[in-house]
N, C-alpha and C. Protein backbone atom coordinates (compact mmCIF):
# COMPACT_ATOMS: atom_id res chain seq x y z
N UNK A 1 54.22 10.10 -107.44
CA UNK A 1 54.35 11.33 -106.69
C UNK A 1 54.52 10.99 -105.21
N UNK A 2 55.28 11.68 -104.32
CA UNK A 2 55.35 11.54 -103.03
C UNK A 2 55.07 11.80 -102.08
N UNK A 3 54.75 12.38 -100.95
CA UNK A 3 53.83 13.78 -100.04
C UNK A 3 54.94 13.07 -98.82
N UNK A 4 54.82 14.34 -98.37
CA UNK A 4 55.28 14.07 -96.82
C UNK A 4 54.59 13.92 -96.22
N UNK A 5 54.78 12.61 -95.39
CA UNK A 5 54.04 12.37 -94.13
C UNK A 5 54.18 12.41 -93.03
N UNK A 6 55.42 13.26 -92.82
CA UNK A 6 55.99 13.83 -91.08
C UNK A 6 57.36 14.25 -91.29
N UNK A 7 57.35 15.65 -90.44
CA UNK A 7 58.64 15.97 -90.63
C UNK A 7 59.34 16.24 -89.40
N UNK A 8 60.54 16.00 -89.13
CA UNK A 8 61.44 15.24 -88.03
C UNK A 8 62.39 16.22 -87.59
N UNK A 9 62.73 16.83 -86.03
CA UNK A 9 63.89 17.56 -85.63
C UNK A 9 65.11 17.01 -85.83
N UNK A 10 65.47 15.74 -86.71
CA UNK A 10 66.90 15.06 -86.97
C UNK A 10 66.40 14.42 -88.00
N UNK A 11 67.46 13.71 -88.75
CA UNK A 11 67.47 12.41 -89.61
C UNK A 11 67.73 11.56 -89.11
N UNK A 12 68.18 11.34 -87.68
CA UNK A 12 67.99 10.30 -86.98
C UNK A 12 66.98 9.45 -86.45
N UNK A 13 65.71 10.46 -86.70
CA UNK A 13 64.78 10.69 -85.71
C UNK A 13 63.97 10.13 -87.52
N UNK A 14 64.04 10.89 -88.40
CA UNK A 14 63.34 10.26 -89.49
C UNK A 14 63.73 8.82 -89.88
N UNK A 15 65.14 8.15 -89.64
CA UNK A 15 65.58 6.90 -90.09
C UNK A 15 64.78 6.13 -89.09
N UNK A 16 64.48 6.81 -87.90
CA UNK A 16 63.75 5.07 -87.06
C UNK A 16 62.66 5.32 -87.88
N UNK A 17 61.64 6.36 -88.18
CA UNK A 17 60.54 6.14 -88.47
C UNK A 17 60.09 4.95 -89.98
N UNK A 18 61.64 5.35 -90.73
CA UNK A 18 61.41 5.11 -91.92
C UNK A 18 61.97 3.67 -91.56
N UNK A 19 62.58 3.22 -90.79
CA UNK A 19 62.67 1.74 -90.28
C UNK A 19 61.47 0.81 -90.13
N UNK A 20 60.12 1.93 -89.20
CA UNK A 20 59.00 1.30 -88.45
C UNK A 20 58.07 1.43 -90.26
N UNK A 21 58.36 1.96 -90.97
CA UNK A 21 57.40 1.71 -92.17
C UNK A 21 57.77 0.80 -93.04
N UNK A 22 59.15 0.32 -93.08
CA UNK A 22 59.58 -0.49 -94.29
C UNK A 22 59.27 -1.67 -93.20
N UNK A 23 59.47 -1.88 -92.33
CA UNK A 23 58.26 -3.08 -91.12
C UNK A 23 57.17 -3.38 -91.81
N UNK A 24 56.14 -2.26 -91.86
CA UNK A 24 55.23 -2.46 -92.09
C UNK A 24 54.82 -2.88 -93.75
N UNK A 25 56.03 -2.85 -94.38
CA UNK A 25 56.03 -2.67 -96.35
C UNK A 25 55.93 -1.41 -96.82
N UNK A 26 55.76 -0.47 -96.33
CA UNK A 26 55.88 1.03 -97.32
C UNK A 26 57.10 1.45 -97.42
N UNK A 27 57.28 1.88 -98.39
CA UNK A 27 58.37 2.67 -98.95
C UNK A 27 58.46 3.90 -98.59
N UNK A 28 59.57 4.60 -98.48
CA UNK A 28 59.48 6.04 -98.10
C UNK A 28 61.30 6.34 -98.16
N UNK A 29 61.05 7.52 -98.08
CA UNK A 29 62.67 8.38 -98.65
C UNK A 29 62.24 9.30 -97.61
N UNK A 30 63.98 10.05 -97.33
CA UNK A 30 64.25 11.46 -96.14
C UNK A 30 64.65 12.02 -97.11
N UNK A 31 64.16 13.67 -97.41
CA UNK A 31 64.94 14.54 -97.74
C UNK A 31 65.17 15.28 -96.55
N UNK A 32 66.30 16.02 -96.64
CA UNK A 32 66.71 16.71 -95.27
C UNK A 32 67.58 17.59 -96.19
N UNK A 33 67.81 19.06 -95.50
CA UNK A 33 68.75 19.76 -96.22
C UNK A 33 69.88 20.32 -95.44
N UNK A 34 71.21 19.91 -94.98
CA UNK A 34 71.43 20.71 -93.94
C UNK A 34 72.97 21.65 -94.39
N UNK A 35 72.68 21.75 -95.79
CA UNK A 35 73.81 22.45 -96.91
C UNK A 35 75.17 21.73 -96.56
N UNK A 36 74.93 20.40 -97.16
CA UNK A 36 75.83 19.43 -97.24
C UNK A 36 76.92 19.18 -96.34
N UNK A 37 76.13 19.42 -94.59
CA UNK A 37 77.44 19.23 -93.84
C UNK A 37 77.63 20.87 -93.25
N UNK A 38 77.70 21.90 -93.65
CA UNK A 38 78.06 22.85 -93.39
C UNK A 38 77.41 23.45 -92.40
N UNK A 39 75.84 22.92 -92.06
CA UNK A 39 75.19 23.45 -91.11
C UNK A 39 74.39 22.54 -89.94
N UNK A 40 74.90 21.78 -89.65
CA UNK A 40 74.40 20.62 -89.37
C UNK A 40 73.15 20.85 -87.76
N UNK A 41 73.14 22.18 -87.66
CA UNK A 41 71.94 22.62 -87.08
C UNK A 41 70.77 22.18 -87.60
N UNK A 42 70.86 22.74 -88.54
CA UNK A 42 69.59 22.64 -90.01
C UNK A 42 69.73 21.02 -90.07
N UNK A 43 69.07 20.17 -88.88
CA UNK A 43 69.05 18.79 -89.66
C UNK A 43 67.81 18.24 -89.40
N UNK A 44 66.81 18.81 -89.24
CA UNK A 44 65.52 18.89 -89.83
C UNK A 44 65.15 17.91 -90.85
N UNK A 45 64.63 16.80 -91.11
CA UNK A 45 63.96 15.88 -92.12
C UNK A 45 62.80 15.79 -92.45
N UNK A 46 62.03 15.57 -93.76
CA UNK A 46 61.17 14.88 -94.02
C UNK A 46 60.90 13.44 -94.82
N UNK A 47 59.73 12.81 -93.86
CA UNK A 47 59.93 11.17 -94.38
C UNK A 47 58.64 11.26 -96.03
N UNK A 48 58.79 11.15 -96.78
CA UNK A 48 58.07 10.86 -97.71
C UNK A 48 57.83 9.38 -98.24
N UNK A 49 56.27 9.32 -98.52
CA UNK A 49 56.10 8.32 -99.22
C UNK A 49 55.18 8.62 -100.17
N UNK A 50 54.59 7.20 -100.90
CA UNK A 50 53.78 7.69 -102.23
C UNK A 50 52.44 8.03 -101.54
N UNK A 51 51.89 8.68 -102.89
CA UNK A 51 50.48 9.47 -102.17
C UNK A 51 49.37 8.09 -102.10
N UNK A 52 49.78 7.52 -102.78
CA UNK A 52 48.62 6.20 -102.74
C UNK A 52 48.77 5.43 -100.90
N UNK A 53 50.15 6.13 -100.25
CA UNK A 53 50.43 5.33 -98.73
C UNK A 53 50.65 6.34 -97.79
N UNK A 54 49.82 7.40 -98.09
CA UNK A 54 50.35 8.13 -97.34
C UNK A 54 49.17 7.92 -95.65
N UNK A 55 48.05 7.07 -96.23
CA UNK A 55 46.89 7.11 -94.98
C UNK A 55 47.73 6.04 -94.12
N UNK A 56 47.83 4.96 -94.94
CA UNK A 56 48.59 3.59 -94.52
C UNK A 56 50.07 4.15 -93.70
N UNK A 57 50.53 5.14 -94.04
CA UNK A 57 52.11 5.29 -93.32
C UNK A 57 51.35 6.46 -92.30
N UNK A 58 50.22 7.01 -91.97
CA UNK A 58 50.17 7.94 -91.09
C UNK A 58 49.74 6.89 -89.88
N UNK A 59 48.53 5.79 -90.24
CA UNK A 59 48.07 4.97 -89.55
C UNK A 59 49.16 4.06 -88.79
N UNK A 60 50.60 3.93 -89.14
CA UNK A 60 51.68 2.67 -88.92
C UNK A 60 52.14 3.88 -87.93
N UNK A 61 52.75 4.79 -88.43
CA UNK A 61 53.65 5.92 -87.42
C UNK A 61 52.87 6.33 -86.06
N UNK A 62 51.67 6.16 -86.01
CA UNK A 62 50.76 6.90 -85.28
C UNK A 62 50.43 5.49 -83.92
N UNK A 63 50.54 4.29 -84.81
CA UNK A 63 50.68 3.11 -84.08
C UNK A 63 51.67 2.80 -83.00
N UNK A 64 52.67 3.19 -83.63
CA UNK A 64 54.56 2.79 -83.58
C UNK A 64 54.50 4.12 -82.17
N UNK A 65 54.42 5.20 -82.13
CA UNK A 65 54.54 6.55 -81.19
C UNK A 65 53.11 6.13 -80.01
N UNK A 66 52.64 5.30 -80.01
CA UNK A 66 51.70 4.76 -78.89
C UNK A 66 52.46 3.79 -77.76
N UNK A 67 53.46 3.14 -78.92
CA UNK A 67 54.20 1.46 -77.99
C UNK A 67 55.12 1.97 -77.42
């Protein structure tokens, strides 16, 4: 199962994060919906990972937004 562990005003903005976690070894996926292109306002993301990492990926992100 997956939970979100932060959700992002871009997918740009979710890909660094999900950069600074696969650093650290967690896994994690963006869903983002922004009706395939058509609205690209709507580009809003969330980074998900598994629920067993979700303390471990709040603790890394929370690290990473200090430096």
């Amino acid at each position: 199962m997956t939970v979100v562990v932060s959700r992002f005003r871009s997918v740009a903005d979710a890909l660094i994060a999900q950069g600074v976690l696969e650093q650290a070894g967690i896994e994690s996926s963006i869903r983002s919906d922004n009706a395939g292109g058509q609205y690209p306002a709507l580009d809003a993301a969330s980074l998900l990972v598994r629920a067993d990492d979700v303390e471990a990926a709040r603790e890394v992100l929370q690290a990473a937004a200090k430096d």
